[in-house]
N, C-alpha and C. Protein backbone atom coordinates (compact mmCIF):
# COMPACT_ATOMS: atom_id res chain seq x y z
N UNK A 1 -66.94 -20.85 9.40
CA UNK A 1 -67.80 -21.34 8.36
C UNK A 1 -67.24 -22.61 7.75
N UNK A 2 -65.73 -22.64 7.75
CA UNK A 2 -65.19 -24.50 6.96
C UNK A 2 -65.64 -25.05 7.77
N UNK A 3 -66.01 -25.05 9.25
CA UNK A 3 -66.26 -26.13 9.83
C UNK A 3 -67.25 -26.30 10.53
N UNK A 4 -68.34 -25.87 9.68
CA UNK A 4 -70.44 -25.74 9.63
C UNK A 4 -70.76 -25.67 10.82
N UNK A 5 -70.26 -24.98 11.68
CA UNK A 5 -70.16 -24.43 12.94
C UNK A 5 -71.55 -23.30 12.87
N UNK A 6 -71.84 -22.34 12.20
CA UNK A 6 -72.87 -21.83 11.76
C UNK A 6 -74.05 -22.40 11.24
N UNK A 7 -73.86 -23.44 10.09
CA UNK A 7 -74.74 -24.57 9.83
C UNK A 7 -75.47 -25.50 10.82
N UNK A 8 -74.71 -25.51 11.78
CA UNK A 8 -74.64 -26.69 12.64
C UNK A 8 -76.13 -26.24 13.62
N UNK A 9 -75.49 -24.98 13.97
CA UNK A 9 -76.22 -23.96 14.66
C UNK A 9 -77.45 -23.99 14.16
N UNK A 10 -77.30 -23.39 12.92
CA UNK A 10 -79.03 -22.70 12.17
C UNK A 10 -79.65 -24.40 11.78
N UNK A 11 -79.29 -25.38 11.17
CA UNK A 11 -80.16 -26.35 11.35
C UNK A 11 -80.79 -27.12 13.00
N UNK A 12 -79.96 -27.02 13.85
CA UNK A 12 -80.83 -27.39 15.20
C UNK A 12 -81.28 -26.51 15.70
N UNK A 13 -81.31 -24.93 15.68
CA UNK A 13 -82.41 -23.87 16.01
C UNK A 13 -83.42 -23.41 15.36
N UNK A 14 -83.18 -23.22 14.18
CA UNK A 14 -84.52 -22.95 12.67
C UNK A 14 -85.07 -24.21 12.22
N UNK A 15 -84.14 -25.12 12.53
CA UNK A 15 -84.55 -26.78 11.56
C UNK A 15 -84.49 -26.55 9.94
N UNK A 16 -83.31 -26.21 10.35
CA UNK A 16 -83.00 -26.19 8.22
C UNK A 16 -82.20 -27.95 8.06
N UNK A 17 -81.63 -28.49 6.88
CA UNK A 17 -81.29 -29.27 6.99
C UNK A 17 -80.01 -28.52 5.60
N UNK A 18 -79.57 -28.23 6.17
CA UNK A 18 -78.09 -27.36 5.18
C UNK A 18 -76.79 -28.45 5.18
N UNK A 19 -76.37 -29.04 4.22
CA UNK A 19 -75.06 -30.12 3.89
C UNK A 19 -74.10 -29.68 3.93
N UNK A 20 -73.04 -30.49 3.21
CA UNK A 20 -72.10 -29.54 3.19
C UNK A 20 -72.18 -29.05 2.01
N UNK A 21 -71.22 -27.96 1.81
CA UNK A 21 -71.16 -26.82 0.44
C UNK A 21 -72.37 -26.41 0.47
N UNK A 22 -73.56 -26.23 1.62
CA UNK A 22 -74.93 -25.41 1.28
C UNK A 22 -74.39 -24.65 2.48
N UNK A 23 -74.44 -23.41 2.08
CA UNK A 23 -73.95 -22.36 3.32
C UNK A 23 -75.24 -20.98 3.23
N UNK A 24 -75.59 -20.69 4.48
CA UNK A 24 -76.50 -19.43 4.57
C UNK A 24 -75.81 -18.30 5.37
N UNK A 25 -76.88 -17.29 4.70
CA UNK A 25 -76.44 -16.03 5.24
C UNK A 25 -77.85 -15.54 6.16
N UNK A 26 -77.40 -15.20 6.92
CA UNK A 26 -78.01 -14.15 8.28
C UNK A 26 -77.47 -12.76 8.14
N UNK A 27 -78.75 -12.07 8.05
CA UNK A 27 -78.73 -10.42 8.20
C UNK A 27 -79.83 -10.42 9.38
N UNK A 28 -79.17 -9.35 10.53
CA UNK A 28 -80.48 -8.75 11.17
C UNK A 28 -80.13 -7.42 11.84
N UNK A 29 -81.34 -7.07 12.07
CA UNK A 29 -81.45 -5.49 12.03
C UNK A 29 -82.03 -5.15 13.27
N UNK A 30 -82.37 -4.11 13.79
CA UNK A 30 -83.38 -4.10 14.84
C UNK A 30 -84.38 -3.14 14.36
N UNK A 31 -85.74 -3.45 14.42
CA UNK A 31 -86.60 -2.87 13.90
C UNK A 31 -88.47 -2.50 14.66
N UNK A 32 -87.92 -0.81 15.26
CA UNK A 32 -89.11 -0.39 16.30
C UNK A 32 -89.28 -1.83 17.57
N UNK A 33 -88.08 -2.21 18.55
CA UNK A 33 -87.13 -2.97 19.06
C UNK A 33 -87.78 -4.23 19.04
N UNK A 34 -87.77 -4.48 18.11
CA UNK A 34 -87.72 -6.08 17.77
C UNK A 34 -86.36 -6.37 16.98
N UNK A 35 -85.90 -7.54 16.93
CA UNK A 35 -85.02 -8.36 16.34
C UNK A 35 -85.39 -8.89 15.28
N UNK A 36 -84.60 -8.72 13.63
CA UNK A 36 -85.40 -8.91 12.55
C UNK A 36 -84.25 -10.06 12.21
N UNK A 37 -84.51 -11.28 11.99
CA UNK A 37 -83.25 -12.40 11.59
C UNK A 37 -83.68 -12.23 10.20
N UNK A 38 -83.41 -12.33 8.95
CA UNK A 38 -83.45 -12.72 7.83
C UNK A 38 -82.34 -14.13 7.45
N UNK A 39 -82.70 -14.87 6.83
CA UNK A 39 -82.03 -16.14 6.57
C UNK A 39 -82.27 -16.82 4.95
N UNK A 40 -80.65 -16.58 4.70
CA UNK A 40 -80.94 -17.57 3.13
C UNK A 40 -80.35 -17.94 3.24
N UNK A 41 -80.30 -19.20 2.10
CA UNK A 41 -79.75 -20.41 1.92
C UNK A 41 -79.40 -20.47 0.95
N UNK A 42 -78.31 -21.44 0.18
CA UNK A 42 -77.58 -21.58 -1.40
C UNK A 42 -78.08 -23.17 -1.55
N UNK A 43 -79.29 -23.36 -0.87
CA UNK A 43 -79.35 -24.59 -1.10
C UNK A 43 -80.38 -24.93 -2.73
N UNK A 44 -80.48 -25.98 -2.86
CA UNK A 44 -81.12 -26.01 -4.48
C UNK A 44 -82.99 -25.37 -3.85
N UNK A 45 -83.25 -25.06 -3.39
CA UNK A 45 -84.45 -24.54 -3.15
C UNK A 45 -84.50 -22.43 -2.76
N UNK A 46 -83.29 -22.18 -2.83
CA UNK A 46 -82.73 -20.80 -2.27
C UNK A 46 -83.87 -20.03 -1.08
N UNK A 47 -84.29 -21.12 0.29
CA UNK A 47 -84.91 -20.43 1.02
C UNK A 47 -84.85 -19.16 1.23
N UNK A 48 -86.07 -18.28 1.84
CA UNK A 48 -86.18 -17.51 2.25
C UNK A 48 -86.78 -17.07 3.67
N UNK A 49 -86.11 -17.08 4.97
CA UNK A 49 -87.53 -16.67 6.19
C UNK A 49 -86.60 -15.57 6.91
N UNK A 50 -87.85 -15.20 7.64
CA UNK A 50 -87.76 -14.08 8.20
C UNK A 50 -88.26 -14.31 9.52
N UNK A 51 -87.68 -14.36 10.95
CA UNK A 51 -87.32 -14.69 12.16
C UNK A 51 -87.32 -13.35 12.91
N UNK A 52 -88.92 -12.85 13.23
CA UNK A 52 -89.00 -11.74 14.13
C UNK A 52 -88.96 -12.08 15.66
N UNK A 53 -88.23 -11.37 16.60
CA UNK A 53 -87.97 -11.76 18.15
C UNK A 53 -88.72 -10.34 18.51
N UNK A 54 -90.02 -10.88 19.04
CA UNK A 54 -90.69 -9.41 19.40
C UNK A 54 -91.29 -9.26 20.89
N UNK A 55 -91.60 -8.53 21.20
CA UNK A 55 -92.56 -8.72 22.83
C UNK A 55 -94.10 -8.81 22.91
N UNK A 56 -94.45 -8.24 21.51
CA UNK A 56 -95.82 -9.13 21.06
C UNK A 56 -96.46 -10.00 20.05
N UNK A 57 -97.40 -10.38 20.44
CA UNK A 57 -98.00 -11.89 19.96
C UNK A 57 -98.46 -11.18 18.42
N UNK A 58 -97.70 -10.99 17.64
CA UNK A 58 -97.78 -10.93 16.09
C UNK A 58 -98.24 -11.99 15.29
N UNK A 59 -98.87 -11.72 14.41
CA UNK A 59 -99.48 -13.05 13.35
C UNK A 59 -98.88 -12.82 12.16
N UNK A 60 -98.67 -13.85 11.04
CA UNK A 60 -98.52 -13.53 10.16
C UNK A 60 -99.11 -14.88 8.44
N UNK A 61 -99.92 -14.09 7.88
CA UNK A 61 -100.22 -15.29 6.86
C UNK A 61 -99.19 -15.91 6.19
N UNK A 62 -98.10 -15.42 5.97
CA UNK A 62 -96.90 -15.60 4.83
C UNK A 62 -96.24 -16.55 6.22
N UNK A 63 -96.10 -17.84 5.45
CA UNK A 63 -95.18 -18.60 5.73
C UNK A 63 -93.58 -18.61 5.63
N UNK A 64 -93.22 -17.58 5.60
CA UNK A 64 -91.66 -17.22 5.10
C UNK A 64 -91.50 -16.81 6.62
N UNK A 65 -92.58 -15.38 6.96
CA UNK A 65 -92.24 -14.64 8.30
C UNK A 65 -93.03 -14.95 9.75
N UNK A 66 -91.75 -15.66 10.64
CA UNK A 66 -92.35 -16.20 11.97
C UNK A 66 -91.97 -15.73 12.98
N UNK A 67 -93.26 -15.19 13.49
CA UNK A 67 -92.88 -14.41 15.18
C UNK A 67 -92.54 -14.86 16.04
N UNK A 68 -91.71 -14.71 16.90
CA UNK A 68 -91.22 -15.20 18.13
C UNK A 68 -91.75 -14.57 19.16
N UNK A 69 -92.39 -14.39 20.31
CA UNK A 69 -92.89 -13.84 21.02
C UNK A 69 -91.89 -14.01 22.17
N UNK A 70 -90.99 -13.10 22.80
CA UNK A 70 -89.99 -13.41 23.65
C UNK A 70 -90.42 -13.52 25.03
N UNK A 71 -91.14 -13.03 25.62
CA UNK A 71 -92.02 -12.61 26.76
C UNK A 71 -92.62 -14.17 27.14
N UNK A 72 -93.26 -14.95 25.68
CA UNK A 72 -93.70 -16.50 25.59
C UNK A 72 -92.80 -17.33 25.94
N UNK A 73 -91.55 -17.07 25.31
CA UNK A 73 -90.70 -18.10 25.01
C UNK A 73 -89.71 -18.09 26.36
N UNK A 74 -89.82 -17.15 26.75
CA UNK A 74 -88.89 -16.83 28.54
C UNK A 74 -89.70 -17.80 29.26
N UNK A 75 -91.34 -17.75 29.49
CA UNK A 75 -92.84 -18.19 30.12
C UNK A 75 -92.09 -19.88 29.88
N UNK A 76 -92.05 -20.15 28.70
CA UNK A 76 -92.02 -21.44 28.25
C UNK A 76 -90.99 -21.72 29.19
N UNK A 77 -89.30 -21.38 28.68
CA UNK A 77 -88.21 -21.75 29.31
C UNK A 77 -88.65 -22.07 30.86
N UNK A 78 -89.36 -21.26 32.26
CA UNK A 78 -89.30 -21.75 32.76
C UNK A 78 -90.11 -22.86 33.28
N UNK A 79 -90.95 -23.06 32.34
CA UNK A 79 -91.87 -24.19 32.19
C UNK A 79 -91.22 -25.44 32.35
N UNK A 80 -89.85 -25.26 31.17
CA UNK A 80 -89.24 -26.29 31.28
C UNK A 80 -88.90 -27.20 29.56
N UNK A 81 -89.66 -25.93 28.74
CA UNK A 81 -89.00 -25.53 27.44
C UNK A 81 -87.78 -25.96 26.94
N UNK A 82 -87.83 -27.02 25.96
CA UNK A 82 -85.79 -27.46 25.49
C UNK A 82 -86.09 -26.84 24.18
N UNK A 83 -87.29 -26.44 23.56
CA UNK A 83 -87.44 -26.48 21.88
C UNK A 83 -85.97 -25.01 21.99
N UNK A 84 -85.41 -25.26 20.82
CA UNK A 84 -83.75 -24.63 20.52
C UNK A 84 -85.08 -23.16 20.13
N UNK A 85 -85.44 -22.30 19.34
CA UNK A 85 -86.00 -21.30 19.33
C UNK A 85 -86.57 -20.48 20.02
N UNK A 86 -87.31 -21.67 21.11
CA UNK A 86 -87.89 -20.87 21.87
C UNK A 86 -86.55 -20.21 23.24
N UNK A 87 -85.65 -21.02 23.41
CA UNK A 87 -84.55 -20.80 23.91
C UNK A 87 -84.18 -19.56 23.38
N UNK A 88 -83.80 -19.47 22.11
CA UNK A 88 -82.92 -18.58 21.75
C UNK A 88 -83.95 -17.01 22.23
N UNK A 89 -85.12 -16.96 22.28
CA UNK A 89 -86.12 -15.99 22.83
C UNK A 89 -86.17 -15.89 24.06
N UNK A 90 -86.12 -16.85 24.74
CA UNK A 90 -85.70 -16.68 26.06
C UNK A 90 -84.22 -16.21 26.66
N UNK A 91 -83.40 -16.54 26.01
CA UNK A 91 -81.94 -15.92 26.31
C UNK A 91 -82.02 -14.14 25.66
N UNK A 92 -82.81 -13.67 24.83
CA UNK A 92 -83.20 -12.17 24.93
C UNK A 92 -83.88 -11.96 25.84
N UNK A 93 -84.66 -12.40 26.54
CA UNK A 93 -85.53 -12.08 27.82
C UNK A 93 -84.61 -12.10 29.17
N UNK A 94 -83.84 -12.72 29.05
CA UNK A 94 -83.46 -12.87 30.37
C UNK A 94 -82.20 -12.08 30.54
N UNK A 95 -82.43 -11.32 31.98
CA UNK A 95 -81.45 -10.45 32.88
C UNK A 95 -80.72 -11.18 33.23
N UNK A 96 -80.48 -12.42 33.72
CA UNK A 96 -79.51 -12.93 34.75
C UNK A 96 -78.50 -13.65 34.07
N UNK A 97 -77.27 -13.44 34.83
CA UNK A 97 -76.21 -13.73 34.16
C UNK A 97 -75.82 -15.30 34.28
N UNK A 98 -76.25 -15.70 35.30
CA UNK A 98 -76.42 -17.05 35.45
C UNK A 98 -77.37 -18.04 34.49
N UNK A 99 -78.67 -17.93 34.53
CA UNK A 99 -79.45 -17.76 33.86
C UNK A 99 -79.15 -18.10 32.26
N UNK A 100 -78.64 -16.68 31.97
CA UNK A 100 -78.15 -17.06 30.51
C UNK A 100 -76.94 -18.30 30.59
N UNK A 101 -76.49 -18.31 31.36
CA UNK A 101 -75.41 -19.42 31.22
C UNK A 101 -76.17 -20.83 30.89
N UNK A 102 -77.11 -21.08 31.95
CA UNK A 102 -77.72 -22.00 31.68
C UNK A 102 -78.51 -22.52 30.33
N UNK A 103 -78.97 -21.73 29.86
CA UNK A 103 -79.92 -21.33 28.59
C UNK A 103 -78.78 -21.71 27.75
N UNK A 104 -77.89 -21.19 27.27
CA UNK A 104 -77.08 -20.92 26.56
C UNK A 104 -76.18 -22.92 26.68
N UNK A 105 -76.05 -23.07 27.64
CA UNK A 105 -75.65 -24.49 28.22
C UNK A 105 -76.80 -25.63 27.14
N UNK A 106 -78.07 -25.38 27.56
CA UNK A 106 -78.91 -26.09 26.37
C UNK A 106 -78.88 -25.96 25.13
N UNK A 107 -78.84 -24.74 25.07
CA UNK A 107 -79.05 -24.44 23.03
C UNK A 107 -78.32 -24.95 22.51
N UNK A 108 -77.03 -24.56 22.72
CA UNK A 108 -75.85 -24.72 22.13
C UNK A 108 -74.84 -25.75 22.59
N UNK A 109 -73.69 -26.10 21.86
CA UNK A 109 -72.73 -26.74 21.66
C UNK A 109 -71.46 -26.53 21.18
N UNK A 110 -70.62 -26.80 21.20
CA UNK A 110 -69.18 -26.61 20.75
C UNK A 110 -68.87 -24.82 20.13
N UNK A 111 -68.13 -24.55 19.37
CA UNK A 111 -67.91 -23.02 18.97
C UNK A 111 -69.29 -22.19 19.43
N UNK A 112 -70.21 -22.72 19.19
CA UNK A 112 -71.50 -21.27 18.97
C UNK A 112 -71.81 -21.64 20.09
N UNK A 113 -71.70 -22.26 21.14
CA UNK A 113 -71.57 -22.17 22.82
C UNK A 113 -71.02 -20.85 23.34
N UNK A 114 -69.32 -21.25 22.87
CA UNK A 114 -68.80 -20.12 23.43
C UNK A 114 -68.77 -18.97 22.81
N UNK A 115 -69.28 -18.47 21.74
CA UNK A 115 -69.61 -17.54 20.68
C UNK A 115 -70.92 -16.14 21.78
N UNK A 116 -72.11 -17.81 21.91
CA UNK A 116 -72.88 -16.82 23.28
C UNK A 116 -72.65 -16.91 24.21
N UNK A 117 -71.87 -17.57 24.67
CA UNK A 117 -71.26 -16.87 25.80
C UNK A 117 -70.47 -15.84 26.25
N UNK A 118 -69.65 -15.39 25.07
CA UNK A 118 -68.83 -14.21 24.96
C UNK A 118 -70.16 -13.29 24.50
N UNK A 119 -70.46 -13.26 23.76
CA UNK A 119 -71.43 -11.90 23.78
C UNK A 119 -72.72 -12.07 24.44
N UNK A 120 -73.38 -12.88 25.14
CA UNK A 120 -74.58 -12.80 26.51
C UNK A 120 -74.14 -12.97 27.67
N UNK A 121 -72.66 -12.94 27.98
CA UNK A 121 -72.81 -13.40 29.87
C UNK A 121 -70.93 -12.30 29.72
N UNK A 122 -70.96 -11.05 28.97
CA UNK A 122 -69.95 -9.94 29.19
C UNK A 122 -70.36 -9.41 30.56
């Protein structure tokens, strides 16, 4: 966290724009097997969203909570997909160990590279 290694992360995958001394917290849960991200921020606005990774095409009016459709976002990747979110939905979709390497090769960068790589390509 001193070295916005997490920050770094959640602004080029969510598109937050977090400085320094603005630090967020991530809670997630798994919920009837979806992936529930929750995300705040200490920034002068104290965001709030909610980052569901699900296998279906969910709607939602509230602008806080956004579905990810993983099943889409795998579809996309091999389309040829760089957007960082839809990645991160596609690296839950995908079996192959290679695969994730690659995925994981785009999203990411420096520490939170090898962060998923130690826990998606065990």
């Amino acid at each position: 966290m001193n070295m916005d290694v997490l920050n770094d992360f959640v602004n080029k995958v969510f598109k937050y724009n977090l400085k320094d001394g603005e630090y967020v917290y991530i809670q997630y849960k798994i919920v009837k097997g979806n992936i529930v991200m929750n995300i705040f921020d200490n920034s002068k606005r104290n965001r709030f969203k909610a980052y569901i990774f699900c296998y279906n095409d969910l709607k939602s009016t509230d602008n806080n909570v956004i579905y990810i459709n993983i099943n889409n976002s795998y579809e996309k990747y091999k389309k040829g997909s760089i957007n960082k979110l839809c990645l991160l939905g596609a690296l839950l979709k995908s079996n192959d160990l290679e695969e994730r390497k690659k995925i994981i090769d785009i999203l990411a960068d420096n520490k939170i590279k090898n962060i998923l790589l130690e826990h998606f390509t065990l």
